[in-house]
Protein backbone atom coordinates (compact mmCIF):
# COMPACT_ATOMS: atom_id res chain seq x y z
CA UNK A 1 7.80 5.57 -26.07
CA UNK A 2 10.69 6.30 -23.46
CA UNK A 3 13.37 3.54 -22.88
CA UNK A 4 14.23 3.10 -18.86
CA UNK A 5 17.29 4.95 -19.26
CA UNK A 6 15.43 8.05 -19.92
CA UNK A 7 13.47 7.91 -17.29
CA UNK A 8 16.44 8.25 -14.99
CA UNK A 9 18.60 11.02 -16.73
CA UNK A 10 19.87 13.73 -14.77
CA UNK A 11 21.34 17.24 -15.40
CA UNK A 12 23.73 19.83 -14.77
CA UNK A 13 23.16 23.68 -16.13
CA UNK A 14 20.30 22.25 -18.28
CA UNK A 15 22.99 19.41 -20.31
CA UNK A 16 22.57 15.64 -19.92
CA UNK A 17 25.02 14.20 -17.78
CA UNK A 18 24.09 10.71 -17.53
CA UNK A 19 21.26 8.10 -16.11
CA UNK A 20 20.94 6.43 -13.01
CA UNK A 21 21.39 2.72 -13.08
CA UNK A 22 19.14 1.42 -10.31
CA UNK A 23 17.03 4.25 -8.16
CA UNK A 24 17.02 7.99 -8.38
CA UNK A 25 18.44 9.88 -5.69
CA UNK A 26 15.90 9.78 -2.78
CA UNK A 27 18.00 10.31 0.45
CA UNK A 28 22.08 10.75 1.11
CA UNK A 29 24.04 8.00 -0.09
CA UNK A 30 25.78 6.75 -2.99
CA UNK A 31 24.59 6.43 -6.35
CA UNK A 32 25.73 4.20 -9.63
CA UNK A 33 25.23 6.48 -12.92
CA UNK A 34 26.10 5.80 -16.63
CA UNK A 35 27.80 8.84 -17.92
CA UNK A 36 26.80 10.33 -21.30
CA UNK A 37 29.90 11.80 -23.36
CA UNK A 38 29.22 15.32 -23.90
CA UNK A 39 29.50 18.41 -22.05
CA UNK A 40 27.00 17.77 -19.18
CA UNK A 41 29.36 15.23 -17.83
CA UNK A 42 32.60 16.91 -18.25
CA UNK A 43 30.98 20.43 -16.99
CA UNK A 44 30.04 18.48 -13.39
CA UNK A 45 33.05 16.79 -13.10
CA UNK A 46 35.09 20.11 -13.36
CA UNK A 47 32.49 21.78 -11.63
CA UNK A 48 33.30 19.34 -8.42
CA UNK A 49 36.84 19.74 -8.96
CA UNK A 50 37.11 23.14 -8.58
CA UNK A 51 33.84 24.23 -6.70
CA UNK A 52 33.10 21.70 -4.59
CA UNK A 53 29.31 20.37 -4.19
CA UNK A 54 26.97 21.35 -7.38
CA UNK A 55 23.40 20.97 -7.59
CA UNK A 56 21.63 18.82 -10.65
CA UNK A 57 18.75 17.52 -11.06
CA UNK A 58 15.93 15.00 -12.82
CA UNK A 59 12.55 15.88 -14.45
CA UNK A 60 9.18 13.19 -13.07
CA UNK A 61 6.05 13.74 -15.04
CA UNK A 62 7.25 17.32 -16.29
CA UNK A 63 8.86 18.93 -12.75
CA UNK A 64 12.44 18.85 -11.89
CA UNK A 65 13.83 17.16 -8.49
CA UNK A 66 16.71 18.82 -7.29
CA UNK A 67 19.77 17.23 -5.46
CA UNK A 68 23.15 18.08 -4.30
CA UNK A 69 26.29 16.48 -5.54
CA UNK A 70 29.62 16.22 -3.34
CA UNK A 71 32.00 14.37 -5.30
CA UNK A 72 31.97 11.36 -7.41
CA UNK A 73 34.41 8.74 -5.38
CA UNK A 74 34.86 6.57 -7.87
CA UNK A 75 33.81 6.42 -11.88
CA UNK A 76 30.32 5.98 -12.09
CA UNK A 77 29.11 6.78 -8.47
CA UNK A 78 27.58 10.23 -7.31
CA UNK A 79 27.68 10.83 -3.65
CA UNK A 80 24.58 12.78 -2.92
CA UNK A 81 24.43 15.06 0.02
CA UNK A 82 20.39 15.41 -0.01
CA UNK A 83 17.51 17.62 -2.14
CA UNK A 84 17.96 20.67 -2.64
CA UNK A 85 14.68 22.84 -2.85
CA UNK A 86 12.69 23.10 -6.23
CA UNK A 87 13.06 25.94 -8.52
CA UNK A 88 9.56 27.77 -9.18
């Protein structure tokens, strides 16, 4: 029912930013993501720019996983400080 891609979208302020090529964010590190065009992208990317780190997340099964964004070093990589704590 879901293609792959879906499975690994991610979000900033509730808009689709992209999907995650190979593994979700699980630990600090660097991450390769497809962008979507729309405002979810453009909204983190200014968000960054002028705020520094911003927290997004991805939904498993229903419940969103939270993580923190520093900067994106190069087009199409996220580097990921670590989770942030879930929402209730």
């Amino acid at each position: 029912m879901h293609s792959g891609s879906e499975h690994k979208e991610f979000f900033f302020e509730e808009h689709a930013v992209g999907y995650f090529e190979d593994q979700l964010p699980s630990s600090p590190g660097q991450y390769r993501y497809m962008p979507f065009r729309g405002p979810g992208h453009l909204r983190l990317v200014e968000a960054l720019a002028c705020s520094g780190s911003q927290r997004c997340y991805y939904v498993i099964e229903g419940e969103k996983h939270y993580f923190m964004v520093l900067t994106t070093p190069s087009h199409g990589v996220l580097l990921v400080h670590a989770h942030a704590p879930h929402e209730q």
